[in-house]
N, C-alpha and C. Protein backbone atom coordinates (compact mmCIF):
# COMPACT_ATOMS: atom_id res chain seq x y z
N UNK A 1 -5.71 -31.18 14.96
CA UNK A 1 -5.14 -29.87 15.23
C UNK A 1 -4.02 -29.62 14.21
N UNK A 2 -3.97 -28.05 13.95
CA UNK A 2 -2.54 -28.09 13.31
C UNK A 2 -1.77 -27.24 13.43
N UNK A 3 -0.76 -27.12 13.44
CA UNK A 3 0.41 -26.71 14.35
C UNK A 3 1.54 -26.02 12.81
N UNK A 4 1.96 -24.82 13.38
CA UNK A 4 2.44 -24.12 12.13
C UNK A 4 3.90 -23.89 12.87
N UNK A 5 5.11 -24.05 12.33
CA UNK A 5 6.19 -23.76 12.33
C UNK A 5 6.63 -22.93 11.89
N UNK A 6 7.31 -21.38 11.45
CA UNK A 6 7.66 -20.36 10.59
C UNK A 6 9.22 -19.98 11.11
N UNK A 7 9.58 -20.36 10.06
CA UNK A 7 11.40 -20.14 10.01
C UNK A 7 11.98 -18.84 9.04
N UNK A 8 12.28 -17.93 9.39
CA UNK A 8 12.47 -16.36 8.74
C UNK A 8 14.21 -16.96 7.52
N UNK A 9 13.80 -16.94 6.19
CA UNK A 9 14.59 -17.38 5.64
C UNK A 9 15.94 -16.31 5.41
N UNK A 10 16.77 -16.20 4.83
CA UNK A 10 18.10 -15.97 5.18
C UNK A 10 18.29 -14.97 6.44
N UNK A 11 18.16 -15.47 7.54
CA UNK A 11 17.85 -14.44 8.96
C UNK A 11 19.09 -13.85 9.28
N UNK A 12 19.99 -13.85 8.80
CA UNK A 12 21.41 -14.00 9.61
C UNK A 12 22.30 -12.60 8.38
N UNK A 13 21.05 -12.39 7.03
CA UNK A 13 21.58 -11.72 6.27
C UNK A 13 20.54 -10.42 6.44
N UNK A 14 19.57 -10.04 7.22
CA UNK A 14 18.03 -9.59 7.01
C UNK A 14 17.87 -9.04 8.07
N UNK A 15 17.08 -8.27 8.38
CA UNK A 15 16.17 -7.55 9.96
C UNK A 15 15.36 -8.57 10.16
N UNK A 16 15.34 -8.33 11.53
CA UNK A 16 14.26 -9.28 12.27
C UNK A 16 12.68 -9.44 11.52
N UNK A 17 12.13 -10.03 11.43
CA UNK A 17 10.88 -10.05 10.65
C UNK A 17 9.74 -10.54 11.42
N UNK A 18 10.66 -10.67 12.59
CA UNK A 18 8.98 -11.87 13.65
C UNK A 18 8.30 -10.91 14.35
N UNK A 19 8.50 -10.25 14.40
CA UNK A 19 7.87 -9.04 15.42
C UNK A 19 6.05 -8.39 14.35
N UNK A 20 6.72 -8.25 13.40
CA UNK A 20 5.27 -7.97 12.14
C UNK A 20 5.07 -8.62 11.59
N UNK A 21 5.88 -10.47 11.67
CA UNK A 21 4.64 -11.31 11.07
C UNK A 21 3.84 -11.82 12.40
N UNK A 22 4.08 -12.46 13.36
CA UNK A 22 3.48 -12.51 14.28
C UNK A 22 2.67 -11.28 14.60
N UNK A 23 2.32 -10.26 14.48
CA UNK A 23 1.37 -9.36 14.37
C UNK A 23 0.10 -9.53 13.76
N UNK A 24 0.50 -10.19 12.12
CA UNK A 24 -0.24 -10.07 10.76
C UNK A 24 -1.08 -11.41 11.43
N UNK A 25 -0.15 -12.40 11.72
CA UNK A 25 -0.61 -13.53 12.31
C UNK A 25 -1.91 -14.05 13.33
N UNK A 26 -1.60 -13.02 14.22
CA UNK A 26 -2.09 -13.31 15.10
C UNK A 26 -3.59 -12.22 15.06
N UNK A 27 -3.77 -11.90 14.45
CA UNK A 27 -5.09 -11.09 14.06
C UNK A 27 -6.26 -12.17 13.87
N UNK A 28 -5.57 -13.39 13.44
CA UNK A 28 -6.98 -14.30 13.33
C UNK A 28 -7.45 -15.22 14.35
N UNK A 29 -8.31 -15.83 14.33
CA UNK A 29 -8.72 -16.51 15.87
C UNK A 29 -8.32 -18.16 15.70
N UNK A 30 -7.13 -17.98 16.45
CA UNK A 30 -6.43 -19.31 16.44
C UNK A 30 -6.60 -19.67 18.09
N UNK A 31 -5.91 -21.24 18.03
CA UNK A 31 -6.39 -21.81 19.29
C UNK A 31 -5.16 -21.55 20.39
N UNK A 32 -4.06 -21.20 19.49
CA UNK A 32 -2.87 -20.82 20.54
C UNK A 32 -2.47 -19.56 19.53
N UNK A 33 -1.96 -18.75 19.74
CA UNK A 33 -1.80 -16.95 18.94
C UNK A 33 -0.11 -17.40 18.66
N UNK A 34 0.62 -17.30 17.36
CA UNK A 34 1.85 -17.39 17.20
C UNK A 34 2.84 -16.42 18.47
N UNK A 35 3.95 -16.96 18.57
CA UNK A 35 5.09 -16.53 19.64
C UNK A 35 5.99 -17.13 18.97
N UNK A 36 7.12 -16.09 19.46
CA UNK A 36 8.58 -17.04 18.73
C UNK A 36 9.03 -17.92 19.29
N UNK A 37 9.35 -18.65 19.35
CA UNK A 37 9.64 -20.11 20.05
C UNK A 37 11.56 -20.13 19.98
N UNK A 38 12.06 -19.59 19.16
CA UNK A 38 14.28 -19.99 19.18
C UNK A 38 14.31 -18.92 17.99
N UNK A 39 14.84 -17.86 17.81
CA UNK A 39 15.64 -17.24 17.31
C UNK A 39 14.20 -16.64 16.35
N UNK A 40 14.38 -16.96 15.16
CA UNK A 40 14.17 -16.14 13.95
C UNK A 40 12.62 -17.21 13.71
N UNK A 41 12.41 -17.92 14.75
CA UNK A 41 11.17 -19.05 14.48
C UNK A 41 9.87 -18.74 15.28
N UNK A 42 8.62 -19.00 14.51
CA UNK A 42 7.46 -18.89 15.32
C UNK A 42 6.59 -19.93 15.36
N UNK A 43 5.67 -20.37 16.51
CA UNK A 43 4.67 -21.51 16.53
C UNK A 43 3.52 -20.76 16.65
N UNK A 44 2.69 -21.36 16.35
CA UNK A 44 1.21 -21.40 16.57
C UNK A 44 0.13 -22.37 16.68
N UNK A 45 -0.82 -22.31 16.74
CA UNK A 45 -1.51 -23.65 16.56
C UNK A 45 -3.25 -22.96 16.25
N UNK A 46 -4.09 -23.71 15.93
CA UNK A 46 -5.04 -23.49 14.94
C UNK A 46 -5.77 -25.15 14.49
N UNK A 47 -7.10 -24.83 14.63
CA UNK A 47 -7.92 -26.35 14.85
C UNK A 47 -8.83 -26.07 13.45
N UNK A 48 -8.56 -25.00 13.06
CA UNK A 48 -9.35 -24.61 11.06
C UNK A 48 -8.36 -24.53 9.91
N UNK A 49 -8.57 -25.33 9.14
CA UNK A 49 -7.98 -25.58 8.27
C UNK A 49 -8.40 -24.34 7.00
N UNK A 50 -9.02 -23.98 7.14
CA UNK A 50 -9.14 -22.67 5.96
C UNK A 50 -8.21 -21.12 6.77
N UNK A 51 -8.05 -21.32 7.62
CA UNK A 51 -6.30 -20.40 8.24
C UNK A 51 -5.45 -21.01 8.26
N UNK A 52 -5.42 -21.80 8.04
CA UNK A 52 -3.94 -22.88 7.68
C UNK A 52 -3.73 -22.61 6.04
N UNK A 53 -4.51 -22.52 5.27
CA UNK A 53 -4.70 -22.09 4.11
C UNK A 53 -4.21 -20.54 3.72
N UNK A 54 -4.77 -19.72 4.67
CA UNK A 54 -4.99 -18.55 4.68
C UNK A 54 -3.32 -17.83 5.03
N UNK A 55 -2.51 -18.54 6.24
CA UNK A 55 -1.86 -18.31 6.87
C UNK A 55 -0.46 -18.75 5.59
N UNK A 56 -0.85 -19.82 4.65
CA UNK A 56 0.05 -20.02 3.60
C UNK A 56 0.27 -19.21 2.63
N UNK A 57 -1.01 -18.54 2.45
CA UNK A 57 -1.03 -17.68 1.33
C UNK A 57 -0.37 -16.46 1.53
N UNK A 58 -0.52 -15.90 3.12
CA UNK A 58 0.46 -14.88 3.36
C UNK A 58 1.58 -15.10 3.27
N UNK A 59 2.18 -16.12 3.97
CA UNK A 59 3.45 -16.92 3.90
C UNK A 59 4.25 -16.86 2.56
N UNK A 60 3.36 -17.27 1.12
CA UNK A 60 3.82 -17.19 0.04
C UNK A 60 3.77 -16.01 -0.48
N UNK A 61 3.21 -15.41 -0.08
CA UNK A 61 3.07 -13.80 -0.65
C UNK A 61 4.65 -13.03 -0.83
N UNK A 62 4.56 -13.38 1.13
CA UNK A 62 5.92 -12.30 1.54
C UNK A 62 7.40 -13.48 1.11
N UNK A 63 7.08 -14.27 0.65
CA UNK A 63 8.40 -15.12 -0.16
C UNK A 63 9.61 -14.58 1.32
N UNK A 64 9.51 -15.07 2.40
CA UNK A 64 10.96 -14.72 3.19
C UNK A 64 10.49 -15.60 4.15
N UNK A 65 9.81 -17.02 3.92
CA UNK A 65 9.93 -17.96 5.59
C UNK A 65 9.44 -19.36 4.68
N UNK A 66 9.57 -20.04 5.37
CA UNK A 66 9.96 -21.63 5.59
C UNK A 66 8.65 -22.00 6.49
N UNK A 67 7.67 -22.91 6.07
CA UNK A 67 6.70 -23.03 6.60
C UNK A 67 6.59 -24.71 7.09
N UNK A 68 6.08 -24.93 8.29
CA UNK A 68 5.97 -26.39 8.00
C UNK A 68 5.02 -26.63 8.95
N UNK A 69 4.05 -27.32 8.38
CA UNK A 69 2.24 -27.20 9.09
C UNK A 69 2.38 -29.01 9.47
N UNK A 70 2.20 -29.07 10.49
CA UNK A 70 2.19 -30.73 10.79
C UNK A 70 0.84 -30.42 11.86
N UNK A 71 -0.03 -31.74 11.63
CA UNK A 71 -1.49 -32.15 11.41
C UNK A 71 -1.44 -33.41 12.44
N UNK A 72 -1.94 -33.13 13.64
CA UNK A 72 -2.49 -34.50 14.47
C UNK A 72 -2.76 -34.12 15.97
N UNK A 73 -2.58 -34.80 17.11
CA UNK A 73 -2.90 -34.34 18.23
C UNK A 73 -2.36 -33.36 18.84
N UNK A 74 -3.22 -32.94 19.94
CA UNK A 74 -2.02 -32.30 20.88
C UNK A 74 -3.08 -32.57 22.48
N UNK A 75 -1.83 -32.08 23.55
CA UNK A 75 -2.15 -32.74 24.79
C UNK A 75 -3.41 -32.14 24.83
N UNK A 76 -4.88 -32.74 25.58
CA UNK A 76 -6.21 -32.06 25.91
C UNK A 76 -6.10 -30.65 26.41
N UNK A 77 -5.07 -30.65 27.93
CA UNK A 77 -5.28 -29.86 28.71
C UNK A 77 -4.07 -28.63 28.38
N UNK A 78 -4.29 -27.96 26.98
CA UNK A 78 -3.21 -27.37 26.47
C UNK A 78 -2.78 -26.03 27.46
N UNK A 79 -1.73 -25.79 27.29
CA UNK A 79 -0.87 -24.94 27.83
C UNK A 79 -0.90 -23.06 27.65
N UNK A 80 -0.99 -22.20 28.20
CA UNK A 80 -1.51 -20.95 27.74
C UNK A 80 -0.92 -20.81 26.40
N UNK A 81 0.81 -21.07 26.52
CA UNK A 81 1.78 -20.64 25.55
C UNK A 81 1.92 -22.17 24.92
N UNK A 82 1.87 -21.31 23.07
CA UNK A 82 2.04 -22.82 22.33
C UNK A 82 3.59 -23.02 23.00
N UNK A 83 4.59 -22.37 23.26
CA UNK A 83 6.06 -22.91 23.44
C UNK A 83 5.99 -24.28 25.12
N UNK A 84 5.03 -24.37 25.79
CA UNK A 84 4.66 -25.02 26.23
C UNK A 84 3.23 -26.20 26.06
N UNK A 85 3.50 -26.25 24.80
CA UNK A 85 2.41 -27.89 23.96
C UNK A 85 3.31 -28.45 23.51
N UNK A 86 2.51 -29.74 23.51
CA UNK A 86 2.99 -30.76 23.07
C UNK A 86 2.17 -31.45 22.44
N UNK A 87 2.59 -32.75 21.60
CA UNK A 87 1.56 -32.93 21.08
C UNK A 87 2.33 -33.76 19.82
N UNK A 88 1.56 -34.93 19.01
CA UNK A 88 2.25 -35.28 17.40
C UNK A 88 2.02 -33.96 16.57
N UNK A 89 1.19 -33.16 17.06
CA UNK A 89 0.97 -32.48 15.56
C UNK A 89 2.27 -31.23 15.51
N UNK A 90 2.74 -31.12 16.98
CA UNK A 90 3.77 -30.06 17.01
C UNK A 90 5.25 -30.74 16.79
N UNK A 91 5.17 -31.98 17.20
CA UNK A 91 6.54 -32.88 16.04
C UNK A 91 6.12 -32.93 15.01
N UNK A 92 5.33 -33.30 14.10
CA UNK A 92 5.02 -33.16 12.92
C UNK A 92 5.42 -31.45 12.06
N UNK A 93 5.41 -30.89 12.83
CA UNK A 93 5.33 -29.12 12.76
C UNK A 93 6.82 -29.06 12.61
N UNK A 94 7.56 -29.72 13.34
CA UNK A 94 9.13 -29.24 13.32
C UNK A 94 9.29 -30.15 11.95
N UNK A 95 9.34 -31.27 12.19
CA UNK A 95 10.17 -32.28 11.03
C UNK A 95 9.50 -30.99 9.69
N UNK A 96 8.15 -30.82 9.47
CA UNK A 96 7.88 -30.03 8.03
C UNK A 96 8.52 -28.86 7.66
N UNK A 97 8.72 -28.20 8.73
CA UNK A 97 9.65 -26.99 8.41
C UNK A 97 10.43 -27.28 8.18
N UNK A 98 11.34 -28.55 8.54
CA UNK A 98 13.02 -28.89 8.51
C UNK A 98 12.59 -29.11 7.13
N UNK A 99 11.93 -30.38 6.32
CA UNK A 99 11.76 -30.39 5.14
C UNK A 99 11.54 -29.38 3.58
N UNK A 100 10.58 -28.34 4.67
CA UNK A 100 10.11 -26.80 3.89
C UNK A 100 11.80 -26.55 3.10
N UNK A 101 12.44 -25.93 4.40
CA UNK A 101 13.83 -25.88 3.92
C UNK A 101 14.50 -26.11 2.53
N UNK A 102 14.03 -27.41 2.08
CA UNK A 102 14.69 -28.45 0.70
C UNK A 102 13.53 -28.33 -0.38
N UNK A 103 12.86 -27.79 -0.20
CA UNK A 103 11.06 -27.72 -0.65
C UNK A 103 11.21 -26.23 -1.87
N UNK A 104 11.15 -26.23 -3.12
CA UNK A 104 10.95 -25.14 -3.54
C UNK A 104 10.13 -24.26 -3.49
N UNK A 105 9.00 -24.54 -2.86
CA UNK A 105 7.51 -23.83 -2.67
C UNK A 105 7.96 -23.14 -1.28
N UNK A 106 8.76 -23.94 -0.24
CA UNK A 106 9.12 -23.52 0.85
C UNK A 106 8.51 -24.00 2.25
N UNK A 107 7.23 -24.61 1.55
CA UNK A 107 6.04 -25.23 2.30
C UNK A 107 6.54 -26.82 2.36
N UNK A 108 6.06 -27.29 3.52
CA UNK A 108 5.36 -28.68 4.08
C UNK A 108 4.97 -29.05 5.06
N UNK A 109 4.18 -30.60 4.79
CA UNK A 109 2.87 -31.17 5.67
C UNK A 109 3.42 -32.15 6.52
N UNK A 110 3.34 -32.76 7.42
CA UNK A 110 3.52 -33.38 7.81
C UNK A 110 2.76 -34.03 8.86
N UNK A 111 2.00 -35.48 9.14
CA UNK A 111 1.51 -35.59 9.95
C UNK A 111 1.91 -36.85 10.98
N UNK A 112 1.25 -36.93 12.01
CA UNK A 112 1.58 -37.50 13.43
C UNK A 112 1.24 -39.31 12.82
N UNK A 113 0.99 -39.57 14.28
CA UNK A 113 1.05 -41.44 13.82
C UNK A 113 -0.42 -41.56 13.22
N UNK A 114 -1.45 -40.31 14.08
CA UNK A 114 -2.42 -40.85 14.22
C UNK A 114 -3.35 -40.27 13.05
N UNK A 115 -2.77 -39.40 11.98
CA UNK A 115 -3.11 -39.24 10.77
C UNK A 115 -2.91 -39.93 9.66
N UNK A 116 -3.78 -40.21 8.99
CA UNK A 116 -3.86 -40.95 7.36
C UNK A 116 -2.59 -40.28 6.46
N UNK A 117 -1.36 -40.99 6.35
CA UNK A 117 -0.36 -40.39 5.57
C UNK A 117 -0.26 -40.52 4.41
N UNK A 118 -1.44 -41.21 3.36
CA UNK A 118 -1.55 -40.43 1.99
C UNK A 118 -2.62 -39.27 2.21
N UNK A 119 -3.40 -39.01 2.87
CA UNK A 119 -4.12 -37.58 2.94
C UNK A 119 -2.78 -36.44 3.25
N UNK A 120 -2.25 -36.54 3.95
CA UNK A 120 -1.06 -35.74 4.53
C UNK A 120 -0.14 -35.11 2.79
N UNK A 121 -0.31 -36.44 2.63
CA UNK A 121 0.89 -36.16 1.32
C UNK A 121 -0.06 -35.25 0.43
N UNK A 122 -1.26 -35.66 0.29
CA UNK A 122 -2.10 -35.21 -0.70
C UNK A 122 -2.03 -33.42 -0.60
N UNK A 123 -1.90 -33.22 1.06
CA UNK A 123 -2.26 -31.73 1.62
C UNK A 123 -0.91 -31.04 0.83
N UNK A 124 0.05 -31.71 1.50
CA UNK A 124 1.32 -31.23 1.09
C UNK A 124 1.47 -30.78 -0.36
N UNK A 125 1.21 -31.56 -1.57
CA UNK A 125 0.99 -31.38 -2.64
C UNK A 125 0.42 -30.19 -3.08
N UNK A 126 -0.83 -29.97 -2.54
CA UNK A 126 -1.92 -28.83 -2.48
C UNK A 126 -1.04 -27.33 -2.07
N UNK A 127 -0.50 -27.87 -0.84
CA UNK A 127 -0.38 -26.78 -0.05
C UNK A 127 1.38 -26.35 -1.21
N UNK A 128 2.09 -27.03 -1.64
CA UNK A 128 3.35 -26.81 -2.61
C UNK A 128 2.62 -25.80 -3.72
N UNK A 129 1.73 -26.42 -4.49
CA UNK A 129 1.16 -26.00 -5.62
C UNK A 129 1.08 -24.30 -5.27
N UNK A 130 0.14 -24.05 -4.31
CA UNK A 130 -1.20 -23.13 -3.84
C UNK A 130 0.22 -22.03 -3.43
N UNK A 131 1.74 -22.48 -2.81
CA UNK A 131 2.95 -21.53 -3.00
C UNK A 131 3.84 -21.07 -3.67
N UNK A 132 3.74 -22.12 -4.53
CA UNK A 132 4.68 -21.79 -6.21
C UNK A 132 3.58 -20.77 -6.80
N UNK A 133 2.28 -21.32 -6.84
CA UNK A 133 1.56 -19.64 -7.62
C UNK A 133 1.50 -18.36 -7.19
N UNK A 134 1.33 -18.46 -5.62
CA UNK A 134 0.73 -17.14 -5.08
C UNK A 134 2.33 -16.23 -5.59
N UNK A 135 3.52 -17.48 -4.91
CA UNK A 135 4.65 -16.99 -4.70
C UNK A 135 5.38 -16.01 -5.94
N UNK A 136 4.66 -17.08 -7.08
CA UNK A 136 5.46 -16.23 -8.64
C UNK A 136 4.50 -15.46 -9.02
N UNK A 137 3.39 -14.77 -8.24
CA UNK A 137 3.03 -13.76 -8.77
C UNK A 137 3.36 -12.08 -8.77
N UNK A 138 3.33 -11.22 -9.54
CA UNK A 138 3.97 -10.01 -9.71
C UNK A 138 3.36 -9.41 -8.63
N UNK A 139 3.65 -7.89 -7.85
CA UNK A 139 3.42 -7.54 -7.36
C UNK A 139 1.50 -6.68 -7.75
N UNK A 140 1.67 -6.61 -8.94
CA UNK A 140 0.62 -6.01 -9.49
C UNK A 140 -0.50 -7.32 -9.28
N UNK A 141 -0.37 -8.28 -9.72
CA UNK A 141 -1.15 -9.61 -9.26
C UNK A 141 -1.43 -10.01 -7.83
N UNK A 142 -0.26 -9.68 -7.25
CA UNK A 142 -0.80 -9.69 -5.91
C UNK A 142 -2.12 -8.34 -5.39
N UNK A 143 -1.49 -7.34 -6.11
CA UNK A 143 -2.83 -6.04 -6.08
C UNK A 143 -3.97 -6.71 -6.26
N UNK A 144 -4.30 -7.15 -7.93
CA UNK A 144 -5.36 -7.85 -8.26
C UNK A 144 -6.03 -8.50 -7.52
N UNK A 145 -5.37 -8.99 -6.83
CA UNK A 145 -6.37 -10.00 -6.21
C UNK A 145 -6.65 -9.76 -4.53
N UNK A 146 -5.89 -9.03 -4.55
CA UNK A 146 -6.39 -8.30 -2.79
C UNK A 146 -7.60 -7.67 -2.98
N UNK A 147 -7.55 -6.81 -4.42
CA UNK A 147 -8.65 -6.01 -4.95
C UNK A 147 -10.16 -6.95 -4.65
N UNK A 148 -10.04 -8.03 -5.55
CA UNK A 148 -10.75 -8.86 -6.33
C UNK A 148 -11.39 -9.78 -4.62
N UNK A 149 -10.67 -9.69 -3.93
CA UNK A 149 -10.99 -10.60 -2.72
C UNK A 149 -11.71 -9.38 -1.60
N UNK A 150 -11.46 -8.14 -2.02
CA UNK A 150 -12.39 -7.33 -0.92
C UNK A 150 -13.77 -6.72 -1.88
N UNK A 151 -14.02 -7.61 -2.65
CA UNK A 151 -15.50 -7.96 -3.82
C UNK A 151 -15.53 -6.72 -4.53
N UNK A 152 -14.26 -6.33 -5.10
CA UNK A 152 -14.64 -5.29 -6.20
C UNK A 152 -14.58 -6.02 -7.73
N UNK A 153 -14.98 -5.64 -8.52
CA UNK A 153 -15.30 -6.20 -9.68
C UNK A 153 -14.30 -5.54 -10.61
N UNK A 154 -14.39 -6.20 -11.93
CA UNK A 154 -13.59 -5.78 -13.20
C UNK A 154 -13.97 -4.36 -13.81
N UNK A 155 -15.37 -4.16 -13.70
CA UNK A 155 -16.01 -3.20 -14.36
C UNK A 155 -15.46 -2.13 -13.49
N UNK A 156 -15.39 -1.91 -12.06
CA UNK A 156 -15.13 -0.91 -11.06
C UNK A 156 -14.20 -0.71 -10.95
């Protein structure tokens, strides 16, 4: 399972921002739907790893949150509200965000006991890379490729 942490970066200088990312968020079919969990922070949880992907790329887009995706169990008989799970993969979820924090990409991985922790590192790596690009791209690049991803072509 994996478990997403989102921390709204300078919150204390900014408008609230959880109200329309948890919106954007929660449009996809996850296994628990993001909620804010303490202040300016949101959880979620999600058992597909190509929205964990997906959910980064927005993340890096809008350059204003602190991400930290931690990877491993959670209790069977889960809870309606992620703010009531538990689980390694939702400690794993806090410690990565705390790390995101110190992280120039803004992103990190982190996983439980019961995950392989050079795969973990490997993700992390991936998942750093995949936010330093989206993140330094121009706004016009970000066009491009919204374009380019709803299958319009160069010629058109």
């Amino acid at each position: 399972m994996f478990a997403l942490t989102i921390d709204q970066r300078s919150s204390r200088r900014t408008s609230d921002a959880v109200p329309g990312l948890v919106a954007v968020l929660n449009e996809r079919a996850l296994v628990r739907p993001f909620e804010r969990t303490a202040g300016d922070e949101v959880q979620g949880l999600t058992d597909r790893a190509d929205l964990v992907v997906e959910i980064l790329v927005e993340l890096a887009r809008r350059q204003a949150w602190w991400a930290g995706v931690g990877v491993g169990a959670v209790e069977d008989d889960l809870p309606a509200s992620v703010r009531a799970s538990r689980g390694t993969a939702l400690v794993a979820a806090r410690d990565a965000v705390d790390r995101a924090k110190h992280s120039t990409a803004g992103v990190a991985v982190s996983g439980g006991e019961d995950v392989d922790a050079a795969a973990v590192e490997d993700v992390e790596t991936a998942a750093q890379v995949l936010g330093l690009l989206v993140g330094s791209r121009s706004g016009e690049g970000h066009e491009a490729v919204a374009v380019m991803t709803d299958g319009v072509t160069q010629s058109e």
